[in-house]
Protein backbone atom coordinates (compact mmCIF):
# COMPACT_ATOMS: atom_id res chain seq x y z
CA UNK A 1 -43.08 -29.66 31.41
CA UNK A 2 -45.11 -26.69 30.26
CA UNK A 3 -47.87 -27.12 33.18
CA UNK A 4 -44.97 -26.90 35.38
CA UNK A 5 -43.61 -23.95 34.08
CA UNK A 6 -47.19 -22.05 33.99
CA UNK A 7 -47.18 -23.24 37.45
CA UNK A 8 -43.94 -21.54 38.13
CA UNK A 9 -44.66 -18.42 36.62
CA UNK A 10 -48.35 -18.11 38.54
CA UNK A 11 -46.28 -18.64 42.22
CA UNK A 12 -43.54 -16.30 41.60
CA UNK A 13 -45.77 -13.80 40.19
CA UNK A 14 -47.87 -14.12 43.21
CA UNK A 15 -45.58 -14.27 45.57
CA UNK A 16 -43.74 -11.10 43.93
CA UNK A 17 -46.96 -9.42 44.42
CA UNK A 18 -46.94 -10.50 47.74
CA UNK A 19 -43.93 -8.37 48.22
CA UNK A 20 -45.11 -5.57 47.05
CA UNK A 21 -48.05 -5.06 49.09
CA UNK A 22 -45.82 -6.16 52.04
CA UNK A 23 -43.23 -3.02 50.81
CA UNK A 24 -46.39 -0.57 50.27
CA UNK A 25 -48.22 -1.66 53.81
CA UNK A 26 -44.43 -0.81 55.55
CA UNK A 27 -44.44 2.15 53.61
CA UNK A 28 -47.50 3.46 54.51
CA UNK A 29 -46.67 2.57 58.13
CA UNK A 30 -43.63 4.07 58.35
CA UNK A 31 -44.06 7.29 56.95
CA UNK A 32 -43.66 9.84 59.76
CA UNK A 33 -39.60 8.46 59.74
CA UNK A 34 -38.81 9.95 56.10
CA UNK A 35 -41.02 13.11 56.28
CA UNK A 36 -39.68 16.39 55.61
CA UNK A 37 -39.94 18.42 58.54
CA UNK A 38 -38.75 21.50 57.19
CA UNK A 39 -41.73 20.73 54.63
CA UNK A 40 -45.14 20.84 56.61
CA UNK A 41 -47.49 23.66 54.80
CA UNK A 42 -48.47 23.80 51.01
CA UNK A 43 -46.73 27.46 49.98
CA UNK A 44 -43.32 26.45 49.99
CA UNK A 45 -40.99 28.21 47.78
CA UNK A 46 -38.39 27.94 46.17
CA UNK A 47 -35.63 28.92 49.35
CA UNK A 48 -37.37 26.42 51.46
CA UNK A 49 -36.26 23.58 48.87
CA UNK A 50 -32.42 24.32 48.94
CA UNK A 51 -30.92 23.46 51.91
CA UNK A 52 -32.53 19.80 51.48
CA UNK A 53 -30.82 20.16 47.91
CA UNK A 54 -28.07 21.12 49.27
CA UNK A 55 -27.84 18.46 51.72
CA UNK A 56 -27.91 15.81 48.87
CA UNK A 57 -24.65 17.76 47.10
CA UNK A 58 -22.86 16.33 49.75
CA UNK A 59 -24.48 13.26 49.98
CA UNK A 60 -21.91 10.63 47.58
CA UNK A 61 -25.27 8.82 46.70
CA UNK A 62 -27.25 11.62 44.94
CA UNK A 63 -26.14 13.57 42.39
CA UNK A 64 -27.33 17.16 41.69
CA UNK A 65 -26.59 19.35 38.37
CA UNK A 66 -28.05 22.61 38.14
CA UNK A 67 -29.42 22.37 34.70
CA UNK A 68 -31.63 25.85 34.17
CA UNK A 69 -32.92 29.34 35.92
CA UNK A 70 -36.29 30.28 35.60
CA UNK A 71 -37.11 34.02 34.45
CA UNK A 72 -35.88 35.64 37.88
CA UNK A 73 -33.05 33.62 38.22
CA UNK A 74 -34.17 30.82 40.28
CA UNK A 75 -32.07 27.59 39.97
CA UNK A 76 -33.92 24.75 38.84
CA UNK A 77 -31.76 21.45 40.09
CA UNK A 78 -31.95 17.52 38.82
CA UNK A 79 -31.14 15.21 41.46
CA UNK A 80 -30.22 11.58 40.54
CA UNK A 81 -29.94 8.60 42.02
CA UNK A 82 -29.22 4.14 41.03
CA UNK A 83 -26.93 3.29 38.15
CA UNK A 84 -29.95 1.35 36.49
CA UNK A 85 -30.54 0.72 33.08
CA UNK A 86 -33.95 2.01 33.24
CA UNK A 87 -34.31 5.43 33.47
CA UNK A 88 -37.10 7.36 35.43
CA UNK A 89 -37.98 11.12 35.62
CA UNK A 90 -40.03 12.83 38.28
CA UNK A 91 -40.67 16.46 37.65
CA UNK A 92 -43.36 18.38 39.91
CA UNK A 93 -44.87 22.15 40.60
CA UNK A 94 -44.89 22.63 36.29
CA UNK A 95 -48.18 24.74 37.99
CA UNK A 96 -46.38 26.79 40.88
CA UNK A 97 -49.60 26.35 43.38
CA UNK A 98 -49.35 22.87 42.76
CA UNK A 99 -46.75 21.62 45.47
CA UNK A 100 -48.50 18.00 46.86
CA UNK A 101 -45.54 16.25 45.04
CA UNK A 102 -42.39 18.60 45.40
CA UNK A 103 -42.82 17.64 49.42
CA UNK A 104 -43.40 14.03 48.84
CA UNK A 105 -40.00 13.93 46.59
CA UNK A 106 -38.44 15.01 49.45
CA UNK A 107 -39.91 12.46 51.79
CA UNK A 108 -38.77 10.03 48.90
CA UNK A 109 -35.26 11.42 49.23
CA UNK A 110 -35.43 10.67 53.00
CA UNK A 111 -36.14 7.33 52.57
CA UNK A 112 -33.88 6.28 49.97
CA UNK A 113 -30.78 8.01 51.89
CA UNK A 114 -31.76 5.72 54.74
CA UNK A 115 -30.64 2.20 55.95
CA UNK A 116 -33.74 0.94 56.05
CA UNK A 117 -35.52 -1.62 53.41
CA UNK A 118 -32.31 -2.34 52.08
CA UNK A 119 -33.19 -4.98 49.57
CA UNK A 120 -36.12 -3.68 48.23
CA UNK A 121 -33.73 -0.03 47.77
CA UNK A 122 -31.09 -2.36 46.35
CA UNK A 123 -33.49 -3.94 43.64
CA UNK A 124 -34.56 -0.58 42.54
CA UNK A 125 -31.10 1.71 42.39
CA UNK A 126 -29.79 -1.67 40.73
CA UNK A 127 -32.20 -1.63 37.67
CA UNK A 128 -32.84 2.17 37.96
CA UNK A 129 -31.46 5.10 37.50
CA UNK A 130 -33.92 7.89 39.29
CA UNK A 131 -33.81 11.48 38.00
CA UNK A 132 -36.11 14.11 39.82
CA UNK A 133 -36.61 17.75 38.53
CA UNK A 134 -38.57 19.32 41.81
CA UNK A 135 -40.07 22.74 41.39
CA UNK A 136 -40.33 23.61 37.84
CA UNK A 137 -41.66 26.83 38.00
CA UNK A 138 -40.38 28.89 41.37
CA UNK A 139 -41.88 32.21 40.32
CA UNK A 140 -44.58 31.19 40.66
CA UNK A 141 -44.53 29.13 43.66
CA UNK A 142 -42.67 32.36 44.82
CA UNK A 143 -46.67 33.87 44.62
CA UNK A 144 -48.31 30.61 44.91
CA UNK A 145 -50.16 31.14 41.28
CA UNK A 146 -50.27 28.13 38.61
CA UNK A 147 -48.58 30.26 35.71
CA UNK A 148 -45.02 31.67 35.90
CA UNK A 149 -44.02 34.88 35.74
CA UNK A 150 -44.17 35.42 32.22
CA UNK A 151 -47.87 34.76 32.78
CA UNK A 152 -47.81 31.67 30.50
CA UNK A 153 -48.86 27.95 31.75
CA UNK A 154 -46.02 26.32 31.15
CA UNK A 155 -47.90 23.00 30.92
CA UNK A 156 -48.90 24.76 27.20
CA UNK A 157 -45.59 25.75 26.12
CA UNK A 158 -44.11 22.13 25.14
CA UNK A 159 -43.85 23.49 20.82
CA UNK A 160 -43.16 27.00 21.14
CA UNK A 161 -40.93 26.36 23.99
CA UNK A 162 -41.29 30.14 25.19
CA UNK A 163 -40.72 29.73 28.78
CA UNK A 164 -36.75 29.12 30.02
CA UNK A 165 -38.93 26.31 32.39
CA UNK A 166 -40.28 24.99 29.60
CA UNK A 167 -37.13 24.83 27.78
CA UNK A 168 -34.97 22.87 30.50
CA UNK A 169 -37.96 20.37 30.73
CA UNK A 170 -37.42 19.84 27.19
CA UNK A 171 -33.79 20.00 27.14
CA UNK A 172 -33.56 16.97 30.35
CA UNK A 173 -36.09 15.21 28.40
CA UNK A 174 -34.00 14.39 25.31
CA UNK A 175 -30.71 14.09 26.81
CA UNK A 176 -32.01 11.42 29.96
CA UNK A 177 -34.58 9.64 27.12
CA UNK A 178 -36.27 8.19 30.17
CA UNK A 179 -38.20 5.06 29.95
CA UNK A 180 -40.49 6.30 32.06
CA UNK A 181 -41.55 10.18 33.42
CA UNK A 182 -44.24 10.89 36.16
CA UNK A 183 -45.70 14.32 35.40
CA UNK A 184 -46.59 15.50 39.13
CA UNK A 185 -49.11 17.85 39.47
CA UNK A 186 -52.25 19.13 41.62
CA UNK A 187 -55.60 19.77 41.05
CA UNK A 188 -59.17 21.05 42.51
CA UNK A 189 -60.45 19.82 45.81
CA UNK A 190 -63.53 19.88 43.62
CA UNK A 191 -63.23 17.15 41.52
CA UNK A 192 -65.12 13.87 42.28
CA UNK A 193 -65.22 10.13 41.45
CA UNK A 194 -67.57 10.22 38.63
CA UNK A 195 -70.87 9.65 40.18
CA UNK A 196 -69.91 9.58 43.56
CA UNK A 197 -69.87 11.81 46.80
CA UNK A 198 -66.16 10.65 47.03
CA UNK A 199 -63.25 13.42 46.23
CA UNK A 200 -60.89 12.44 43.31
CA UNK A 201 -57.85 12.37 46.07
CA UNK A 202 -55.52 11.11 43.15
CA UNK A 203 -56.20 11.56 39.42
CA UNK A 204 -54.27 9.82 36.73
CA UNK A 205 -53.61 9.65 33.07
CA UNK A 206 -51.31 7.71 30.61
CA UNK A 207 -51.48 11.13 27.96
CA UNK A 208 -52.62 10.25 24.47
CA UNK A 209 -49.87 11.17 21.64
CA UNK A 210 -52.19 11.81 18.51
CA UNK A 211 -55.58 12.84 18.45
CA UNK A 212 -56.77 9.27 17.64
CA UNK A 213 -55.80 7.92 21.01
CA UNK A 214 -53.81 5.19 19.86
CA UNK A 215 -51.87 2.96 22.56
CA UNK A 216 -48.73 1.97 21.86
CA UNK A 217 -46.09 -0.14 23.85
CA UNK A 218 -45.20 3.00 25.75
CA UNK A 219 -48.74 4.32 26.58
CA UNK A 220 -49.76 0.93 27.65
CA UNK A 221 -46.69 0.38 29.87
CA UNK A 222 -48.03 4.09 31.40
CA UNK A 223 -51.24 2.31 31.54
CA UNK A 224 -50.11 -0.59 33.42
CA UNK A 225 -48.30 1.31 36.02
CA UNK A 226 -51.20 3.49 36.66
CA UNK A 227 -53.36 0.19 36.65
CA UNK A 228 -50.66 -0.88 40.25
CA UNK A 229 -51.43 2.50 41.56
CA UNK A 230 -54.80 2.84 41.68
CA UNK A 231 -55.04 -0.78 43.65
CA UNK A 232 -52.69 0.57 46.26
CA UNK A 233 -54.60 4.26 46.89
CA UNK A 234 -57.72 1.85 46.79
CA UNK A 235 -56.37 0.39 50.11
CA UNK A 236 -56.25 4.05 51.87
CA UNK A 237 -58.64 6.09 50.05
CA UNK A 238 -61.38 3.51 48.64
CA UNK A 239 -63.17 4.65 45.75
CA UNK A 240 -61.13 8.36 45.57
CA UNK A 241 -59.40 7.89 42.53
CA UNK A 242 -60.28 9.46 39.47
CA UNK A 243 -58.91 8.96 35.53
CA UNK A 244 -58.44 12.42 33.58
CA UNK A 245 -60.14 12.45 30.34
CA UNK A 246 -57.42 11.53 27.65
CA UNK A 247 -58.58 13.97 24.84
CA UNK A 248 -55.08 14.70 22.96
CA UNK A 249 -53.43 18.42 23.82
CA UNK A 250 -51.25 19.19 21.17
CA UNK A 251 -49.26 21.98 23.40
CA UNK A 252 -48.96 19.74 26.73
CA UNK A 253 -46.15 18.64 27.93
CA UNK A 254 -47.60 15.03 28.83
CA UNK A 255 -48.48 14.21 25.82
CA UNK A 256 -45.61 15.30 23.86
CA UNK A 257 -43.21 12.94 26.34
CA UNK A 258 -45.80 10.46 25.24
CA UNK A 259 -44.83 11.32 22.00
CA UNK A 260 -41.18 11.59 22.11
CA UNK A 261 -41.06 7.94 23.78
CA UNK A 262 -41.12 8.37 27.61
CA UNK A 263 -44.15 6.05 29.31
CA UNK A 264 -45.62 8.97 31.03
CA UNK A 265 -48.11 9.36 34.13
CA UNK A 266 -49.75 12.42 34.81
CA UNK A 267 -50.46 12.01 38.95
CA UNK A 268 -52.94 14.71 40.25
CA UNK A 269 -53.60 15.20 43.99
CA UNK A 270 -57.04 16.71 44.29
CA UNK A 271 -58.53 16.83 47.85
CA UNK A 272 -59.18 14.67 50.84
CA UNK A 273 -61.19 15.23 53.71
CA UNK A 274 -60.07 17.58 56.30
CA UNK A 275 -56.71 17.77 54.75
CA UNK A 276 -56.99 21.42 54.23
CA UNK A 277 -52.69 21.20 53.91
CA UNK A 278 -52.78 17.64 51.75
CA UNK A 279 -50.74 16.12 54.07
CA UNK A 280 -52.36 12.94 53.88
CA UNK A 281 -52.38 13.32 49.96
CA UNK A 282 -48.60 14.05 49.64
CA UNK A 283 -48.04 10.73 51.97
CA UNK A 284 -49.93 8.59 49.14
CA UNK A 285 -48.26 10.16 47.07
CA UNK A 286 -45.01 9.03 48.25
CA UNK A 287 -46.28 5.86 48.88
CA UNK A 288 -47.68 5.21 45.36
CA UNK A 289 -44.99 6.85 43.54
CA UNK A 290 -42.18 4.38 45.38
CA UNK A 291 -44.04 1.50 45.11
CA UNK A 292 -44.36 2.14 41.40
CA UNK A 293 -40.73 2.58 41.00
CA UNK A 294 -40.55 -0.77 42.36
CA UNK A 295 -43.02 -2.53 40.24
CA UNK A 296 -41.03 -0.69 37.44
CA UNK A 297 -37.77 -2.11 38.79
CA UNK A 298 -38.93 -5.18 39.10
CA UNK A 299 -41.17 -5.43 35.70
CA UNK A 300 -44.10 -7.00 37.02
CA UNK A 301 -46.05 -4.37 35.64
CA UNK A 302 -45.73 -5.77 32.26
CA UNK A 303 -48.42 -8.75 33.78
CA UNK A 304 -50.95 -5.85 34.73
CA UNK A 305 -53.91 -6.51 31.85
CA UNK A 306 -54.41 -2.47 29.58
CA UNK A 307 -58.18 -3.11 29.95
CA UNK A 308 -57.90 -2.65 33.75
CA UNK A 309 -56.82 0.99 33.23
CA UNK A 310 -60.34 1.65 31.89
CA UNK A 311 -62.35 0.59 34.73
CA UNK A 312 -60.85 3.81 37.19
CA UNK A 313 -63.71 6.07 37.36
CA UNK A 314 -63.40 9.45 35.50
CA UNK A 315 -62.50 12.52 36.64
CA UNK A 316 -65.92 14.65 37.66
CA UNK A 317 -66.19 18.01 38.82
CA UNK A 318 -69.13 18.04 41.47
CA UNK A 319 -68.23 18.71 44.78
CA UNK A 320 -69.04 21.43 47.03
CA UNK A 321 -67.03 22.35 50.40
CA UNK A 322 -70.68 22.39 51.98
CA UNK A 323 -73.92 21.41 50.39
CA UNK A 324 -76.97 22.25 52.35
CA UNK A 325 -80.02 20.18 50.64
CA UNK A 326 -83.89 20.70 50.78
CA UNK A 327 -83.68 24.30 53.18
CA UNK A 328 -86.76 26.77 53.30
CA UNK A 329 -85.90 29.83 51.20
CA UNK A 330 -88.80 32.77 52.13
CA UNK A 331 -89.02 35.29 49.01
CA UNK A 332 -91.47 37.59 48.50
CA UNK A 333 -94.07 36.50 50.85
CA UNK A 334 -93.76 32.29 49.31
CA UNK A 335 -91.47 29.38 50.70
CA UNK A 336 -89.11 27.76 48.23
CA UNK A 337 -87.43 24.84 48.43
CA UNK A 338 -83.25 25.29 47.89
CA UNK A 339 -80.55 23.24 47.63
CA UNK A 340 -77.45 25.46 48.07
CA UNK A 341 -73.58 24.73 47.00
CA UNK A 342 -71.16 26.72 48.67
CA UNK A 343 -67.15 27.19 48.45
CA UNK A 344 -64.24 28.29 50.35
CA UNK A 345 -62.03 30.14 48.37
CA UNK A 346 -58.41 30.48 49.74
CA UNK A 347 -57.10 34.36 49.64
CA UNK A 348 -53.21 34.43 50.01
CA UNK A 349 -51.92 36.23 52.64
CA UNK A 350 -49.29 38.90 52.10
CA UNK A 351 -45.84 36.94 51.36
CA UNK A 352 -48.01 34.48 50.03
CA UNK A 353 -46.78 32.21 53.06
CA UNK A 354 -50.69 31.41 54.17
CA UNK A 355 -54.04 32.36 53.43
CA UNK A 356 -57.69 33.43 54.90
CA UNK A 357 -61.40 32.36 53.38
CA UNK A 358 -63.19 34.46 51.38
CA UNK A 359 -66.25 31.90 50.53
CA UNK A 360 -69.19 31.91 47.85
CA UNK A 361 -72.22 30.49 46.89
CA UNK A 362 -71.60 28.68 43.96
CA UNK A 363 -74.92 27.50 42.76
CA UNK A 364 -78.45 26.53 43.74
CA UNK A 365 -82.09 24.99 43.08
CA UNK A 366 -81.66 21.76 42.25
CA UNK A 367 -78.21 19.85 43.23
CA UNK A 368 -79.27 16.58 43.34
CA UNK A 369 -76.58 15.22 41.34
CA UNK A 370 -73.91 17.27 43.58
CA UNK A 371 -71.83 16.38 46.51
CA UNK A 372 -70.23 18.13 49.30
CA UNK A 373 -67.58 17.03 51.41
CA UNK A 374 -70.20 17.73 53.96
CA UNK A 375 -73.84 17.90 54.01
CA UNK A 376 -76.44 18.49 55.74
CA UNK A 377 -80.36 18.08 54.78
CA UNK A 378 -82.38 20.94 56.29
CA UNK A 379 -85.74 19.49 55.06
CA UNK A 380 -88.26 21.70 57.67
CA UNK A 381 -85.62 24.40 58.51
CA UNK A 382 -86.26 27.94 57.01
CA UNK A 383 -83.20 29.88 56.07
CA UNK A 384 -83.55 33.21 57.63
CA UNK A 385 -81.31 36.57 57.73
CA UNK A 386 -78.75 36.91 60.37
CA UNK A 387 -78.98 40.11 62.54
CA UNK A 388 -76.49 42.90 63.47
CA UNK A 389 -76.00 42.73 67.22
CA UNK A 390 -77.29 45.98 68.67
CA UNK A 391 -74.35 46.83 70.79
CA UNK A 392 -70.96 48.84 69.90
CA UNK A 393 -68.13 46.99 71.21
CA UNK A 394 -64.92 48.80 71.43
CA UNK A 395 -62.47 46.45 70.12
CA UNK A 396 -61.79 42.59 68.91
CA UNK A 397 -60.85 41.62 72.47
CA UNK A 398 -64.56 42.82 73.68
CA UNK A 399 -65.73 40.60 71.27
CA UNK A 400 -63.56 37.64 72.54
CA UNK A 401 -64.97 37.65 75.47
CA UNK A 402 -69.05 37.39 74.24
CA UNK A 403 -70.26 34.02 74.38
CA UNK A 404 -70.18 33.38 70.21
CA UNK A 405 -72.30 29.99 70.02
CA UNK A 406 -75.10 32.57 72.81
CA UNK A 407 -75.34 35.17 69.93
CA UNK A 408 -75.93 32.98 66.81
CA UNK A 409 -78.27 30.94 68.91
CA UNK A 410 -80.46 34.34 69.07
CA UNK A 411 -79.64 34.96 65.36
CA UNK A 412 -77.32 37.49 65.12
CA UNK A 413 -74.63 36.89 62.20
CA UNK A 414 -72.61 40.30 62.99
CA UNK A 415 -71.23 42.30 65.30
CA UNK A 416 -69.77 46.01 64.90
CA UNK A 417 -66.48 46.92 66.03
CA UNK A 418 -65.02 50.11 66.81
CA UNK A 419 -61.37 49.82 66.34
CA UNK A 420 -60.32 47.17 63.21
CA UNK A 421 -57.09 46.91 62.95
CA UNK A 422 -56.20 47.68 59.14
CA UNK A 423 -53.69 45.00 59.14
CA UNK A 424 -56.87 42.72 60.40
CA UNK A 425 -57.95 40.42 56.89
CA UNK A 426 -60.39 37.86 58.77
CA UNK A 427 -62.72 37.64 62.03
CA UNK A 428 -60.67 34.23 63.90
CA UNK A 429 -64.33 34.35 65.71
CA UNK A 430 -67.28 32.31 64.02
CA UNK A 431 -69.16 35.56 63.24
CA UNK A 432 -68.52 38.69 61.15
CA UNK A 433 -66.80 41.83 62.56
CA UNK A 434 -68.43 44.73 60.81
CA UNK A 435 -67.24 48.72 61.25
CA UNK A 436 -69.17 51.32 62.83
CA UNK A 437 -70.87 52.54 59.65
CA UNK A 438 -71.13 49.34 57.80
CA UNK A 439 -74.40 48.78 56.45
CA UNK A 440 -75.51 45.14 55.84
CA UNK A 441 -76.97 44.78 52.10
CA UNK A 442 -80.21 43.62 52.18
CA UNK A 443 -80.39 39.78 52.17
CA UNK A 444 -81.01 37.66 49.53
CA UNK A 445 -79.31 33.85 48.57
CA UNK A 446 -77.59 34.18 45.25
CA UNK A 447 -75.13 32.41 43.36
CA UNK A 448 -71.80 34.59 43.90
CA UNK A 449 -72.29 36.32 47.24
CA UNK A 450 -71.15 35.17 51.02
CA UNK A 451 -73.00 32.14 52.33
CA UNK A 452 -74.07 33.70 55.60
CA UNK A 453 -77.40 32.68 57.14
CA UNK A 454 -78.70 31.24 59.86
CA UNK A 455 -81.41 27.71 60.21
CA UNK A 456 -84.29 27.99 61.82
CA UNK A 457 -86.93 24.99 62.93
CA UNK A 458 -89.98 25.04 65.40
CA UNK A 459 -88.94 28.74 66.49
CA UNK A 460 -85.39 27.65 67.23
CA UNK A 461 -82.25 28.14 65.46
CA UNK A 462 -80.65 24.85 64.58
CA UNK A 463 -77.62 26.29 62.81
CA UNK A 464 -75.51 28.79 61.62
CA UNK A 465 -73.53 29.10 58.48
CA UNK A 466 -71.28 31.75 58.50
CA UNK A 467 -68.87 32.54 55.57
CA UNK A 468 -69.18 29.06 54.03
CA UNK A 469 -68.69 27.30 57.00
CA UNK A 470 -71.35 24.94 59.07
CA UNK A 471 -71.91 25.34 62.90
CA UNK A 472 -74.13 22.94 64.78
CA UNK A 473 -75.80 25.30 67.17
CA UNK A 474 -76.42 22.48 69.37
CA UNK A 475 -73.32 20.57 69.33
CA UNK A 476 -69.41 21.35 71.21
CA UNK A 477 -68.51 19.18 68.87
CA UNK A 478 -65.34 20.96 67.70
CA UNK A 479 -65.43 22.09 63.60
CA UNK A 480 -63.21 22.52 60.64
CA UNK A 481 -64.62 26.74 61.41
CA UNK A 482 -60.87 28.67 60.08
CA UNK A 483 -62.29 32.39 59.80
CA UNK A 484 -65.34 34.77 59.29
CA UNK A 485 -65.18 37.93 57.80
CA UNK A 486 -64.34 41.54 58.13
CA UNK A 487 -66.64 44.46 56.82
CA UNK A 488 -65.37 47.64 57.47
């Protein structure tokens, strides 16, 4: 009798797991029908979230209190959902640059409003009761900077509790007593798989509540869940997860709900491949975060072994938006050999509704044990000084209409412009725009300054890299190229 009820137990557990990689596979595949359209770049704010709020006041199966203003006013709005016993809280942008997750609980909304997977929705608003908190901080997703406007991080503020933010976090906290909270948050594009050219897409952590690191019932419940997520991103981003270290932060907010009794998950989306906008990030996010609600709803986590959780990769910090290995460097009159790491850093455009490159070189010699989400290895090719191109044109349409790829192919890297428009921030052609009386500094490769330089090999220039970015001189082959600069 006991063989047959091991038996039992080992075919519906399978068979429930079954399920849920037949519910995650449909979700992935049916995405596109619960995006948020009116959700499609990063810096949303805080105006662009409530008309879909509004939308669910009406709707009889959400309900929405308005339970706190941030310091300029800005409603901050729980939406709920199930009648449950187990209780789950969502909250996301605590870092107001950080909005991945706000758009994914909105894609979440869209799908559990809809008629579709109507048992698997049933077994989850059944034994759950859902309780999301998007948009934490508007001010600053009002500027698209991680700290609100009181210049705090509120992600510090969980003991003094000096931030109104902070406060309602707290004050939803203790009166939902959730079994479960998923802190939602973004991070670098930088960060890596440790020991690995592959980007930490998602990051994850089950927050320590003392400095020893103990685990308890409701840190190893965290555990477990994060344990089920990581084998679903596995299936669409192999080997691009990443485990934050779990050193205790007295001040955080994660590990203080770890503390007060909530099993919480810190999710992190970092950065994916030519997903400049994380629009393939936010969908695994919603695809994770609703299949982990149903593993919750469904308790099959509790079969998910603790020592599993170990075995994700840690979080590392080596990746480079270009890494060009083993170039030439000339310097006074010898050849060295360089390895160079360079970045795109994002400037915000006024309104803070989109942005423009301003890149830098963020270290060199030896970067062996660096990545970049690409690479190149210019073994034989000499890095040499892009030129000014001798003649005047008269405005940025004259320089539309040069042949681009014909002038870095005979080295020149800049090209003077009479008239610049002041309101002008970037060159939208793959080569700088200089003024009239710009003067070029002299050249030189060094950690902090524009990565702008041209390859050379056998007499020929191979390729050009011009504010951070790589072209192939001899390749159509269309690039990620967004914007070169403007020297006036």
């Amino acid at each position: 009798m006991r063989v047959f009820f091991s038996v039992l137990f080992l075919l519906t557990s399978l068979y429930s797991t079954a399920q849920q990689q037949d519910l995650t596979t449909s979700l992935y595949e049916t995405y596109e029908t619960y995006k948020e359209p009116l959700l499609e770049k990063r810096r949303i704010k805080h105006k662009d979230i409530q008309p879909l709020i509004e939308k669910c006041k009406t709707n009889p199966k959400f309900k929405v209190a308005k339970v706190g203003t941030s310091i300029e006013g800005r409603s901050l709005s729980l939406i709920s959902i199930g009648e449950g016993e187990t209780d789950v809280f969502l909250w996301s942008q605590m870092h107001g640059d950080e909005p991945t997750a706000t758009q994914a609980i909105f894609d979440i909304f869209n799908f559990l409003n809809s008629d579709d997977f109507s048992s698997e929705k049933q077994e989850i608003l059944a034994n759950c009761t859902l309780h999301f908190l998007p948009m934490l901080n508007p001010d600053g997703a009002e500027v698209f900077q991680r700290r609100n406007l009181l210049g705090i991080d509120i992600n510090r503020d969980a003991l003094r509790l000096q931030s109104p933010e902070g406060q309602t976090l707290k004050r939803v906290r203790d009166s939902l007593d959730a079994d479960f909270g998923f802190n939602l948050h973004d991070q670098s594009t930088y960060y890596n798989a440790e020991r690995t050219e592959k980007p930490a897409t998602i990051s994850y952590l089950a927050p320590a509540y003392n400095y020893e690191k103990e685990i308890n019932e409701k840190r190893g419940n965290a555990m477990k869940v994060i344990v089920f997520m990581n084998n679903i991103i596995q299936k669409y981003a192999p080997g691009q997860v990443g485990r934050y270290n779990d050193d205790f932060e007295p001040r955080a907010f994660g590990d203080n709900i770890q503390k007060w009794g909530t099993s919480t998950i810190l999710i992190e989306s970092g950065g994916y491949h030519n997903d400049v906008e994380k629009q393939e990030i936010r969908k695994l996010n919603y695809v994770s975060i609703l299949s982990a609600i149903y593993t919750i709803a469904k308790e099959n986590y509790k079969d998910i072994a603790i020592s599993e959780y170990d075995k994700i990769p840690e979080n590392d910090r080596k990746l480079f938006d270009l890494k060009i290995e083993n170039a030439t460097y000339p310097l006074s009159g010898k050849d060295y050999i360089l390895d160079i790491g360079m970045n795109r850093l994002e400037v915000d455009k006024k309104g803070h509704n989109n942005f423009w490159y301003s890149s830098r070189i963020l270290d060199q010699g030896d970067l062996s044990t660096y990545y970049g989400y690409e690479t190149l290895d210019a073994t034989g090719h000499a890095i040499v000084q892009g030129k000014v191109y001798p003649k005047l044109l008269s405005s940025i349409e004259a320089l539309g209409s040069l042949d681009i790829r014909a002038l870095l192919k005979s080295g020149y890297a800049y090209v003077r412009v009479e008239n610049i428009p002041t309101t002008k921030l970037a060159s939208p052609f793959p080569i700088h725009m200089i003024g009239k009386r710009y003067e070029v500094p002299d050249f030189s490769i060094e950690v902090g300054l524009n990565p702008t330089f041209l390859l050379k090999k056998d007499g020929v220039f191979t390729h050009a890299v011009i504010n951070g970015f790589l072209i192939d001189l001899n390749s159509d082959k269309k690039t990620n190229f967004k914007n070169a600069m403007i020297y006036r």
